[in-house]
C-alpha atoms as a PDB file:
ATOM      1  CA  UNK A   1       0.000   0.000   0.000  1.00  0.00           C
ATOM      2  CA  UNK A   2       0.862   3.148  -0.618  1.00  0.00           C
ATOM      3  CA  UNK A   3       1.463   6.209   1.522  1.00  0.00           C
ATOM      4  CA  UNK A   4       0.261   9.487   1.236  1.00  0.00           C
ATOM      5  CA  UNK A   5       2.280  12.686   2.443  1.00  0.00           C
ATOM      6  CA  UNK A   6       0.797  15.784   3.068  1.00  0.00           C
ATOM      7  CA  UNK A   7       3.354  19.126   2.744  1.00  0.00           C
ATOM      8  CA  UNK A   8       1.262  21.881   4.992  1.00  0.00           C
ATOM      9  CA  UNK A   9       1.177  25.092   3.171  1.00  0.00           C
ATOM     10  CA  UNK A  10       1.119  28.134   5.359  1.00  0.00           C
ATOM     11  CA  UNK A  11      -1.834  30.906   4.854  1.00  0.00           C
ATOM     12  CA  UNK A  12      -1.281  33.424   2.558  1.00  0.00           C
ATOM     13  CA  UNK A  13      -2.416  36.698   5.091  1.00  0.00           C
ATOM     14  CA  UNK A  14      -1.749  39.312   3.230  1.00  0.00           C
ATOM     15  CA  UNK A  15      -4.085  37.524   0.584  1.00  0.00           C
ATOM     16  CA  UNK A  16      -7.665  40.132   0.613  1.00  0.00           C
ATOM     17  CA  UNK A  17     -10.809  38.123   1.217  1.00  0.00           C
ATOM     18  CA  UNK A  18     -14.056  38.383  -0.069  1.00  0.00           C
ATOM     19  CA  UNK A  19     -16.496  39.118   2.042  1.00  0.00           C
ATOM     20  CA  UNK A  20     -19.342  36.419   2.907  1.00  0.00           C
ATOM     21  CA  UNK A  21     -23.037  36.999   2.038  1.00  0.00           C
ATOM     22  CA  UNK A  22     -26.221  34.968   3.403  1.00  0.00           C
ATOM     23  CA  UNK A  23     -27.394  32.602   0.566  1.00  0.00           C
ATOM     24  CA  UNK A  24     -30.868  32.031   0.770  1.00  0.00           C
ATOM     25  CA  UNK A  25     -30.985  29.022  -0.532  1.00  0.00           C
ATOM     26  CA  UNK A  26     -28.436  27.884   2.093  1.00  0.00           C
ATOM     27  CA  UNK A  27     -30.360  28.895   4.450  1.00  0.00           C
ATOM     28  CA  UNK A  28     -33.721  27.509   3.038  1.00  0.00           C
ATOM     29  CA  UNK A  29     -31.470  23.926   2.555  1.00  0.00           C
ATOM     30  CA  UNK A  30     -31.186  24.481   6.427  1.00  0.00           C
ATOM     31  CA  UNK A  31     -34.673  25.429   7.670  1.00  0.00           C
ATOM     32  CA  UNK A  32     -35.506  21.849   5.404  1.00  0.00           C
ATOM     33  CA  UNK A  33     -33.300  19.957   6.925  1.00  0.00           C
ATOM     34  CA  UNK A  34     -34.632  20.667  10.311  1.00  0.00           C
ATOM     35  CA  UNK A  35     -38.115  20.305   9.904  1.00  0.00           C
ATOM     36  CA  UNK A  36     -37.058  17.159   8.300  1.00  0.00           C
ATOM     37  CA  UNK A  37     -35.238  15.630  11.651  1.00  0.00           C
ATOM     38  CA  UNK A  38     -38.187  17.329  13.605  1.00  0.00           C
ATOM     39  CA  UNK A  39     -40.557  15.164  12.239  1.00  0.00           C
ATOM     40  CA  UNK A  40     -38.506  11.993  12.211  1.00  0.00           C
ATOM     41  CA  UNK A  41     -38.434  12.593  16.050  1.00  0.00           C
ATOM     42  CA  UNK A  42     -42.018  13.059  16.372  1.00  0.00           C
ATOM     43  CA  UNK A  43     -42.451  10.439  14.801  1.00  0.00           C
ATOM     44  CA  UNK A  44     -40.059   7.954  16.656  1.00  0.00           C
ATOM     45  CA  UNK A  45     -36.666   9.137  17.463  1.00  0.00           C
ATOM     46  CA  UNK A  46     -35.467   4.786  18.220  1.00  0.00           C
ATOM     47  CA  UNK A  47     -37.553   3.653  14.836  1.00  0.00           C
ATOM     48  CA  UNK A  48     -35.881   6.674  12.582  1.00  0.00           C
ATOM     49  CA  UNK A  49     -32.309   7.469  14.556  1.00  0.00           C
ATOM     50  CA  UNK A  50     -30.434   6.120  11.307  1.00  0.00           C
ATOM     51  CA  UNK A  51     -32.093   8.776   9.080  1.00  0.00           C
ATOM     52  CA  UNK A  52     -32.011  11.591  11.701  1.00  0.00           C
ATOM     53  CA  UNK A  53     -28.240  10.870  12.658  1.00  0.00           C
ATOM     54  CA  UNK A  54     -27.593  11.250   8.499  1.00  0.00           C
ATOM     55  CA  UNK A  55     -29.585  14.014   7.949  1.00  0.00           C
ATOM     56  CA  UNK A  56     -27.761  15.623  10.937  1.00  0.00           C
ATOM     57  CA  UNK A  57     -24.432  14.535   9.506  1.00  0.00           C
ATOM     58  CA  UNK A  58     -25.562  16.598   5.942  1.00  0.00           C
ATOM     59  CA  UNK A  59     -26.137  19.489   8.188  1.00  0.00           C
ATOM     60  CA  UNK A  60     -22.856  19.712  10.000  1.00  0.00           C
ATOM     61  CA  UNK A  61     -20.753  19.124   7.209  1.00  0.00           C
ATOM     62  CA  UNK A  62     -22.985  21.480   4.310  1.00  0.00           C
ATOM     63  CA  UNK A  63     -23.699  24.333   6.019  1.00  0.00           C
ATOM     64  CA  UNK A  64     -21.449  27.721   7.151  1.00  0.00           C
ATOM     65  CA  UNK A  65     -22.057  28.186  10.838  1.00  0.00           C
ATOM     66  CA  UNK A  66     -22.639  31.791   9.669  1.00  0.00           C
ATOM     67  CA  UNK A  67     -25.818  31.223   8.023  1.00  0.00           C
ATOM     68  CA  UNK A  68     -28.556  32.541   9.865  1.00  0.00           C
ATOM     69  CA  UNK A  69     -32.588  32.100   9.079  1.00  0.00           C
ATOM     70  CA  UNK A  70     -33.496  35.502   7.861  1.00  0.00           C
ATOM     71  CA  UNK A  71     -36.409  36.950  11.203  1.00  0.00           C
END
């Protein structure tokens, strides 16, 4: 088997960056996605844990922790 080597780069800070802006359909995606895992629970949280613990594990790893439902 073969290994794989990783050669850290260091971050560029003098590079400008872009500011962020809310995307609406991210946060939309979101809203979904919790409606989604409330009504799995309500419905049985033992009988539907496999499909609540995956949508949970789309959130996490899909959406900025900056996104915020728009009030």
């Amino acid at each position: 088997m073969a290994k794989v080597f990783t050669i850290p780069v260091r971050p560029d800070v003098t590079r400008e960056r872009k500011p962020r802006s809310s995307d609406t359909r991210y946060i939309e995606g979101q809203r979904l996605i919790v409606e989604a895992m409330r009504y799995l629970a309500q419905e049985g949280v033992d009988r539907n844990r496999e499909a609540i613990e995956l949508l949970s594990e789309h959130f996490r790893t899909r959406f900025r922790m900056t996104d915020r439902p728009a009030q």
